[in-house]
Protein backbone atom coordinates (compact mmCIF):
# COMPACT_ATOMS: atom_id res chain seq x y z
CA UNK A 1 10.45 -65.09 55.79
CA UNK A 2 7.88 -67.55 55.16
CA UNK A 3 8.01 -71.02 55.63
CA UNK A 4 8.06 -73.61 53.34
CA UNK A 5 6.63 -77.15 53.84
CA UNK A 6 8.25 -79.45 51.41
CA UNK A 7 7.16 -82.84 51.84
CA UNK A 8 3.77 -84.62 53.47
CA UNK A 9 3.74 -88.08 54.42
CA UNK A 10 0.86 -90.06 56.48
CA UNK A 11 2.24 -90.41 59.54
CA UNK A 12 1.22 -93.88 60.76
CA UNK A 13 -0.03 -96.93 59.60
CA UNK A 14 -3.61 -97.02 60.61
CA UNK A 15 -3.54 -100.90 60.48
CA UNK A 16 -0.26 -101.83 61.78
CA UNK A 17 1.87 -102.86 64.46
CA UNK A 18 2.30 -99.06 65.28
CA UNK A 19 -0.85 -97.59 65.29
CA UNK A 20 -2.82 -96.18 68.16
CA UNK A 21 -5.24 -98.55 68.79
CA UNK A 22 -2.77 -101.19 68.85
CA UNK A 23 -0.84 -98.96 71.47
CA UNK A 24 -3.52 -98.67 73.38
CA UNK A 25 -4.39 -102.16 73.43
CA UNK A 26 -0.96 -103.14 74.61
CA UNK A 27 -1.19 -100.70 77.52
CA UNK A 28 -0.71 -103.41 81.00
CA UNK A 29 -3.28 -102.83 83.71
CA UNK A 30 -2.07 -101.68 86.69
CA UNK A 31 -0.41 -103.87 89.29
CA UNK A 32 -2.78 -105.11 92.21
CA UNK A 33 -0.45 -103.89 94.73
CA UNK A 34 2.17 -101.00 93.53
CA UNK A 35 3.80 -100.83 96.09
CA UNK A 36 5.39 -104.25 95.99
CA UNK A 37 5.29 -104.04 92.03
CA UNK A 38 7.88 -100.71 92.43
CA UNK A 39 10.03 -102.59 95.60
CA UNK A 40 10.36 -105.65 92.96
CA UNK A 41 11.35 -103.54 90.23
CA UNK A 42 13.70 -101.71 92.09
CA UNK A 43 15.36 -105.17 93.57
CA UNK A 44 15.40 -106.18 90.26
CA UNK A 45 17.45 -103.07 89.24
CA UNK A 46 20.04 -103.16 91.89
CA UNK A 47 21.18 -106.98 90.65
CA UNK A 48 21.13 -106.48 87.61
CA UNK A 49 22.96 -103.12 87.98
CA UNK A 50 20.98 -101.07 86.01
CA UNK A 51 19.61 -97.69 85.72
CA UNK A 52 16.26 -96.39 85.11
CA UNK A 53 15.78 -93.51 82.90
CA UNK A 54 12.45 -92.30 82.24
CA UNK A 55 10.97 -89.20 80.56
CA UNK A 56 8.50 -86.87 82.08
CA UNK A 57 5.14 -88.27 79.68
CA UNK A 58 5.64 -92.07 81.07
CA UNK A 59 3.59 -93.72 84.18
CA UNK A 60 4.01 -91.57 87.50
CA UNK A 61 5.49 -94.63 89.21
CA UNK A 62 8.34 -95.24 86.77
CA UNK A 63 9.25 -91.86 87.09
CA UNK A 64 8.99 -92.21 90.72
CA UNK A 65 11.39 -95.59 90.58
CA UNK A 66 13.38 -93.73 88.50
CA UNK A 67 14.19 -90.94 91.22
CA UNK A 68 14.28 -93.39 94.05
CA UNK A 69 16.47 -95.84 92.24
CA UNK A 70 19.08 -93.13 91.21
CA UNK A 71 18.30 -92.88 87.78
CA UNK A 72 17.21 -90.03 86.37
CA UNK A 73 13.34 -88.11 85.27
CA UNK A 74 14.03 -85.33 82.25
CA UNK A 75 13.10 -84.70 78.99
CA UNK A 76 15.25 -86.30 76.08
CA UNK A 77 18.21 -83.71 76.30
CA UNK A 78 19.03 -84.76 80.20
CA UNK A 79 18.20 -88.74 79.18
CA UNK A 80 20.61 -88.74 76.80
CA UNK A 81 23.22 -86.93 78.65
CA UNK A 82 22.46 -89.13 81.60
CA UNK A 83 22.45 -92.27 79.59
CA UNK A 84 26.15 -91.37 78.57
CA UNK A 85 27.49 -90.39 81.59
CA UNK A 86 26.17 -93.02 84.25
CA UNK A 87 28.83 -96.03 84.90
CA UNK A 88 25.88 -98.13 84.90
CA UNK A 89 26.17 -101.05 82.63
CA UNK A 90 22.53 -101.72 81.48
CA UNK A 91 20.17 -98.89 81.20
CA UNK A 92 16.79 -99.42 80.92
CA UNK A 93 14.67 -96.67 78.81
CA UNK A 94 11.40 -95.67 79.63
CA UNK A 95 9.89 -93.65 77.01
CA UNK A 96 9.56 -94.30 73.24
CA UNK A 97 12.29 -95.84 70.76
CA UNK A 98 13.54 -92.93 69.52
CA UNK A 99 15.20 -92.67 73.34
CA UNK A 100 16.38 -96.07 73.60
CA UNK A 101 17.92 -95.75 70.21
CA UNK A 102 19.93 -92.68 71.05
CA UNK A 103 20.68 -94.24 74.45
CA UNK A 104 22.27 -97.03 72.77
CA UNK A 105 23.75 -95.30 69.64
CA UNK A 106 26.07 -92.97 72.66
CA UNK A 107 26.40 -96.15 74.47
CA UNK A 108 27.06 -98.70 72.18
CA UNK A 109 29.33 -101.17 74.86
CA UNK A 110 26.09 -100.78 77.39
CA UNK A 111 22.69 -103.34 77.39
CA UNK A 112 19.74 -101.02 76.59
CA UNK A 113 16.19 -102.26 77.45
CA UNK A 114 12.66 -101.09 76.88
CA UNK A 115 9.93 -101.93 78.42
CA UNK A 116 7.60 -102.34 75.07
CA UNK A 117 10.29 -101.78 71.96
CA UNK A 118 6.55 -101.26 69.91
CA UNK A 119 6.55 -97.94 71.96
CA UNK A 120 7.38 -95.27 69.08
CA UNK A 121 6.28 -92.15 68.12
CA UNK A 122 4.41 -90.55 64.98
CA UNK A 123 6.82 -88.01 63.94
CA UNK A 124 8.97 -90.94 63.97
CA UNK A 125 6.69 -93.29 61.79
CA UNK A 126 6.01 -89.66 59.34
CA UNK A 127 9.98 -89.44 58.30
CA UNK A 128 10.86 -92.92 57.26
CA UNK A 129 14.33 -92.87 56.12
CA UNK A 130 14.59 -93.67 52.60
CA UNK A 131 12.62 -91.01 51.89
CA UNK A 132 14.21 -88.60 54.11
CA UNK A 133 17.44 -89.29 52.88
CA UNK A 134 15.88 -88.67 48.93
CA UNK A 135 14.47 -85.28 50.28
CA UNK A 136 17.71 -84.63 51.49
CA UNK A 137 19.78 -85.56 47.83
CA UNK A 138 17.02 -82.61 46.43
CA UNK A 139 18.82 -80.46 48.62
CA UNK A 140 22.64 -81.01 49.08
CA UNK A 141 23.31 -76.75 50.07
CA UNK A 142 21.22 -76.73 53.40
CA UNK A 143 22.48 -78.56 56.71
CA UNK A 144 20.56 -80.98 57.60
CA UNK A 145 18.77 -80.50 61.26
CA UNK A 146 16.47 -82.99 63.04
CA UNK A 147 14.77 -83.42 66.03
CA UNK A 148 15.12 -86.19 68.41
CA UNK A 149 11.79 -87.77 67.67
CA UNK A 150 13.38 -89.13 64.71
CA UNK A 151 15.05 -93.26 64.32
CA UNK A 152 18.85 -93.64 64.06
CA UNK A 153 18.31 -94.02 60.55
CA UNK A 154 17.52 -90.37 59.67
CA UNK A 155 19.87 -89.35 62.47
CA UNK A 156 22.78 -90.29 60.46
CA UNK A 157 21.78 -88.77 57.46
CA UNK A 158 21.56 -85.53 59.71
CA UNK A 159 24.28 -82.99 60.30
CA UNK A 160 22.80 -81.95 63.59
CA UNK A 161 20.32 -83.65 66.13
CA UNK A 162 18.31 -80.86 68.14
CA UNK A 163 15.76 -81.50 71.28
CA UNK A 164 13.09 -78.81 72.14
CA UNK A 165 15.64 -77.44 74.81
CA UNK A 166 18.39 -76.58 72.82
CA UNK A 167 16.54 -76.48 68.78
CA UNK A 168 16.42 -72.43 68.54
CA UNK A 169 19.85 -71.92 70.27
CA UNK A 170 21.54 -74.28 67.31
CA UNK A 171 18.93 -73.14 64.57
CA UNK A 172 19.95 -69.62 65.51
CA UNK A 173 23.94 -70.59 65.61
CA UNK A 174 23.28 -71.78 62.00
CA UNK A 175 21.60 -69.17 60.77
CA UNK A 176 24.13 -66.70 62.18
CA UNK A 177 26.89 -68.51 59.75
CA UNK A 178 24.53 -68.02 57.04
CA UNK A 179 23.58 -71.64 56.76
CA UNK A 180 20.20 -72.71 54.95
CA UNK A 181 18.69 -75.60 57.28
CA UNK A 182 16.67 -78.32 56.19
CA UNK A 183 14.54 -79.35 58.91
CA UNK A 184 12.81 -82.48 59.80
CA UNK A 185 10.30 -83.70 61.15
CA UNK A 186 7.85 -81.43 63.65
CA UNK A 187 6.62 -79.08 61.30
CA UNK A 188 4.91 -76.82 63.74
CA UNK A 189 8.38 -76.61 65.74
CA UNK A 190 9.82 -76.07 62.48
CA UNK A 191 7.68 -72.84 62.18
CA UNK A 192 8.12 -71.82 65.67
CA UNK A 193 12.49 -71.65 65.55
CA UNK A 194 11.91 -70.46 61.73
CA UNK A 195 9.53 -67.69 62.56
CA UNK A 196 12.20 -66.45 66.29
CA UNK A 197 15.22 -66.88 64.67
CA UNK A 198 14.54 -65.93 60.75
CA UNK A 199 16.31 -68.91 59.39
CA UNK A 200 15.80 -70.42 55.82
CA UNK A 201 13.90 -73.58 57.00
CA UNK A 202 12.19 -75.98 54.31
CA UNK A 203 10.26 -78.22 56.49
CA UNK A 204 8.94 -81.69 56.41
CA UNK A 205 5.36 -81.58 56.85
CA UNK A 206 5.26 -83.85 60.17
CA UNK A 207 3.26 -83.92 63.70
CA UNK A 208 3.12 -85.43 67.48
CA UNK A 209 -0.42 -86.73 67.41
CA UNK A 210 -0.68 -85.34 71.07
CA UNK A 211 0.71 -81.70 70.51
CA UNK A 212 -1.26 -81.16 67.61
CA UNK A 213 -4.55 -81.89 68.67
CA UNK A 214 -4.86 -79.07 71.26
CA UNK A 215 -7.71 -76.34 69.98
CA UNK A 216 -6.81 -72.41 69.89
CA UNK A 217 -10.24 -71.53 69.73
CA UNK A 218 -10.94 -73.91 72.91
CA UNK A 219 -8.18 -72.58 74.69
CA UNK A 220 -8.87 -69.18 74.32
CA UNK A 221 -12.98 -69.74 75.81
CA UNK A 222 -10.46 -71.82 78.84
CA UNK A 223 -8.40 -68.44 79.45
CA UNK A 224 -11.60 -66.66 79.96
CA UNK A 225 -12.82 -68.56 82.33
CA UNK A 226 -9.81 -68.11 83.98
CA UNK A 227 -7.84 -64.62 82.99
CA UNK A 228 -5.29 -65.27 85.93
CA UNK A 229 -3.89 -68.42 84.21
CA UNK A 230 -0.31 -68.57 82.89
CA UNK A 231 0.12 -70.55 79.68
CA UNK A 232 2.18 -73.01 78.89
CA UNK A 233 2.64 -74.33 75.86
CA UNK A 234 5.36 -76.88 74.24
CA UNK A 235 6.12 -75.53 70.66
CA UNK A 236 5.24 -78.49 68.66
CA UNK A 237 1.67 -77.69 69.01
CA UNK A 238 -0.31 -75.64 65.97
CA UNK A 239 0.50 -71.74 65.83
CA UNK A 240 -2.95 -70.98 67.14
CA UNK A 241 -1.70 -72.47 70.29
CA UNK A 242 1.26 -71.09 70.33
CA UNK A 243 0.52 -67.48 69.92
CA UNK A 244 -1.29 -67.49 73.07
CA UNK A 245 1.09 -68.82 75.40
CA UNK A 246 2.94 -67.12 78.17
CA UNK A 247 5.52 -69.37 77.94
CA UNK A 248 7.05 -71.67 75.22
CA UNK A 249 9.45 -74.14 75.98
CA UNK A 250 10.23 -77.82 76.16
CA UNK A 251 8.85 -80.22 78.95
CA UNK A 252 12.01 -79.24 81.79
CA UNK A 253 11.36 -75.40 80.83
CA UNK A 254 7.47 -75.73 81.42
CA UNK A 255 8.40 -77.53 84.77
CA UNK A 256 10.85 -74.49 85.05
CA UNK A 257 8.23 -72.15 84.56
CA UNK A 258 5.70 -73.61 87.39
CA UNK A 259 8.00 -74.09 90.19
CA UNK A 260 9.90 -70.80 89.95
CA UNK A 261 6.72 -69.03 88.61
CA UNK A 262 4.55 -66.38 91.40
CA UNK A 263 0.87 -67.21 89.51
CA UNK A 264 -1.30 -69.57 91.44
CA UNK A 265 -2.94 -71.62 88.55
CA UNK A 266 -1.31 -72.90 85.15
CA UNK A 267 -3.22 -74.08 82.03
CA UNK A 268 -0.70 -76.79 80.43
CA UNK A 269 -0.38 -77.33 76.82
CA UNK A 270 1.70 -80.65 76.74
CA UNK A 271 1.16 -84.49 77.03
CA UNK A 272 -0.43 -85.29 80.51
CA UNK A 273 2.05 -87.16 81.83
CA UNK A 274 4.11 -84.13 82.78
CA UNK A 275 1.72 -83.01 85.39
CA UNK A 276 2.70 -85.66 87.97
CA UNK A 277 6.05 -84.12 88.03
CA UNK A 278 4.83 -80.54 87.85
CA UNK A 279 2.55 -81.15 91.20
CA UNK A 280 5.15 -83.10 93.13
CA UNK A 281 7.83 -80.16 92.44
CA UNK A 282 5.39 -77.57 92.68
CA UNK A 283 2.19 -79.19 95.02
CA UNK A 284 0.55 -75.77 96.07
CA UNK A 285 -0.43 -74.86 92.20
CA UNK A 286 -3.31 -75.28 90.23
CA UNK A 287 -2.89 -76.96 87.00
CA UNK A 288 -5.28 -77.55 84.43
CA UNK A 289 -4.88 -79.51 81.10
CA UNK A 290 -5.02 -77.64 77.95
CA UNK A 291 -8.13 -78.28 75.66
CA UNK A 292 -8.11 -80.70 72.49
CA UNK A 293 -11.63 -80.93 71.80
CA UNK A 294 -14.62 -79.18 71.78
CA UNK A 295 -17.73 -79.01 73.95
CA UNK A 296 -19.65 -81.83 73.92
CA UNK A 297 -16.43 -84.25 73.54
CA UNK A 298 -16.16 -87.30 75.74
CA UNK A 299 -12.64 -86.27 76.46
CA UNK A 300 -12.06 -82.32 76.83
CA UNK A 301 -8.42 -83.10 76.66
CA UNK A 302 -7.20 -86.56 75.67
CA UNK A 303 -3.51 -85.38 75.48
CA UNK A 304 -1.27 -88.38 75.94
CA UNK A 305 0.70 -90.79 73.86
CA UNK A 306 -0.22 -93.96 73.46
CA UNK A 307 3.37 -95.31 73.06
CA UNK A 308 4.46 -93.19 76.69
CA UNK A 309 1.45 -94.79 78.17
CA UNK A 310 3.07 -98.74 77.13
CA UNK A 311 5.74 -98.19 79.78
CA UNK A 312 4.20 -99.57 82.93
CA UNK A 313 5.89 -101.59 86.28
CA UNK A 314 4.84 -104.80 84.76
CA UNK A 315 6.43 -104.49 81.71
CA UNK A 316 9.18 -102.67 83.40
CA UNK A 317 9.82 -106.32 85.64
CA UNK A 318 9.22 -108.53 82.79
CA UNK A 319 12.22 -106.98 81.06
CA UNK A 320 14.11 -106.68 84.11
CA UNK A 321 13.89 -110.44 84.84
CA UNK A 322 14.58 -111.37 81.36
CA UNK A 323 16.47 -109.49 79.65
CA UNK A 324 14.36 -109.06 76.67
CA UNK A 325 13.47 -105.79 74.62
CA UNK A 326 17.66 -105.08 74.07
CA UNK A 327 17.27 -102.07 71.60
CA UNK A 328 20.40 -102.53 68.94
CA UNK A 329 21.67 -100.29 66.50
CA UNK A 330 23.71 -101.53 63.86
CA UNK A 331 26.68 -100.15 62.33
CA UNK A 332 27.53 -97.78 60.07
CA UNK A 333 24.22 -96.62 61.10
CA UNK A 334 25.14 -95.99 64.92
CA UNK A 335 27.99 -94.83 64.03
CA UNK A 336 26.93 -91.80 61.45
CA UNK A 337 23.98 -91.27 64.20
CA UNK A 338 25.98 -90.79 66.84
CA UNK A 339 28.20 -87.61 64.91
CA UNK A 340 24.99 -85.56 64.74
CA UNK A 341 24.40 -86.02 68.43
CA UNK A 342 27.62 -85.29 70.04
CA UNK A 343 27.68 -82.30 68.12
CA UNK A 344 24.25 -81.40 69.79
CA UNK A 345 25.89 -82.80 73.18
CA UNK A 346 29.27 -80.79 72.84
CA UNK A 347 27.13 -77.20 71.21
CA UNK A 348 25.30 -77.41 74.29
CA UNK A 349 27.83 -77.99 76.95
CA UNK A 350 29.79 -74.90 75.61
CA UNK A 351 27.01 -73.04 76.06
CA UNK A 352 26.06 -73.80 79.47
CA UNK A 353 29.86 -73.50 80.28
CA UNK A 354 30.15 -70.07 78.66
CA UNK A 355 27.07 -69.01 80.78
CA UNK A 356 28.48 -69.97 83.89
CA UNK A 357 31.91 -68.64 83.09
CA UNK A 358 33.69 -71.52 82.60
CA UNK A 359 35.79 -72.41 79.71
CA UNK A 360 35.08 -76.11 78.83
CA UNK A 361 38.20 -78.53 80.08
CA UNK A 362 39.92 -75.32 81.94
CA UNK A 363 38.15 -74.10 84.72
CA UNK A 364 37.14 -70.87 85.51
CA UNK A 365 37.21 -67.98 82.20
């Protein structure tokens, strides 16, 4: 079936608050001395009782705090899952709004802080909701099916909320009770679950300014040079990408994919970030960053986000000592949000429980 994309929107505002170069302006330099930076921070978590969660594309030291602290390092599946479950109190996010937002809209009685609450995300700034929701009126028979990169807004306009982990196992659910989905807002993951399951997707025309930037043509002249290479590739980048990978999966499956795989070098088609994970989990491998420009570029590969790159220790201690950057939610929003992703949560716990022959709430099957 071929896909159809139904609506385009510019996906930032090139002279705003949320554009790149005003990301990468806000970016904080480096702490003198990191070592007392992270032993601050993570005195400053312990009284205020707090918990660090942090996604794989932030600053290697947060994710490092994070793990030493007893918070948690995952992609947005495990944070939010995490974020529920901890008794902690006050949870500090580090990662982009979207994450805080969900954080908070499954935890509305906790305190969740950011380190920069301008840290957002293009696909998020390409589906504003009052358009979303008017796409979605045009089409009242499909469900409704979002990624996480999305505000609480168009979450609770959604009937499901999916992650990269979990998108074609729901997609495919859906499409096995005959449902038509309407899909928002990654249109090149939108093509990838439409074209492996065979779902009726209309999709909204949006991209992660990091994932689709990466060349097919420029990774296919990298593969040569190395034939040995495994590829991995995270499926919101363009199909030219895609169709070369050895492996397609979110940011905990390409992690996956290094430590338990037997090749010696990996080319790595995701943000950047993710490599200080992959060589502290997997430190005898060679890993090389996927291409998004051509020869004769300053920067053969440029891939990371702006907003991931706000999150930094000294931000990180700034909000710890004050107690500013409290993301909030308000209701009904939270509320009609928060359906869409405990139905995610719930789909997804059955399914890890049916795998390991359990039966959710009774034990062994």
């Amino acid at each position: 079936m071929e896909q159809t994309i139904a609506f385009d929107y510019d996906r930032q505002d090139a002279a705003g608050a949320t554009c790149t170069a005003h990301a990468w302006a806000k970016v904080p330099q480096p702490p003198k001395d990191r070592a007392a930076a992270k032993a601050r921070a993570a005195q400053l978590l312990k009284a205020r009782g707090a918990v660090l969660v942090a996604h794989y594309y932030v600053d290697g030291d947060l994710q490092d705090l994070a793990l030493e602290t007893g918070g948690c390092v995952s992609d947005s599946l495990e944070m939010a899952r995490f974020g529920r479950d901890h008794a902690a109190q006050t949870l500090v996010v580090a990662g982009v709004r979207f994450m805080g937002e969900t954080a908070k809209i499954l935890s509305p009685e906790k305190t969740v802080l950011m380190p920069d609450l301008d840290a957002t995300c293009s696909l998020d700034l390409g589906c504003p909701a009052e358009d979303f929701a008017a796409f979605c009126d045009q089409h009242p028979d499909r469900k409704v099916v979002v990624y996480a990169n999305t505000s609480a807004a168009v979450k609770a306009r959604a009937d499901w909320m999916v992650t990269s982990s979990c998108a074609l196992d729901i997609v495919g659910h859906l499409h096995a009770q005959g449902q038509k989905i309407l899909w928002a807002p990654d249109r090149h993951l939108g093509r990838y679950i439409q074209e492996q399951t065979g779902a009726d997707m209309l999709l909204w025309n949006g991209a992660c300014i990091v994932h689709d930037e990466f060349k097919g043509l420029e990774l296919q002249m990298l593969r040569e040079q190395h034939p040995d290479a495994l590829i991995l590739v995270h499926p919101e980048s363009p199909r030219s990408v895609v169709e070369q990978a050895d492996v397609v999966g979110s940011t905990s499956a390409l992690i996956k994919a290094v430590v338990e795989g037997t090749q010696q070098r990996y080319i790595v088609a995701t943000d950047n970030g993710i490599l200080h994970r992959m060589r502290q989990l997997a430190p005898g491998k060679e890993l090389i960053e996927a291409p998004t420009a051509g020869n004769g570029a300053t920067c053969k590969s440029c891939a990371h986000c702006p907003w991931m790159a706000m999150n930094a220790l000294t931000n990180l201690i700034e909000v710890l000592e004050t107690g500013a950057n409290a993301i909030q939610v308000p209701e009904p929003t939270r509320a009609q949000a928060q359906a869409c992703i405990e139905r995610m949560l719930d789909f997804t716990a059955a399914q890890k429980a049916r795998a390991s022959g359990m039966t959710p709430g009774m034990g062994a099957a």
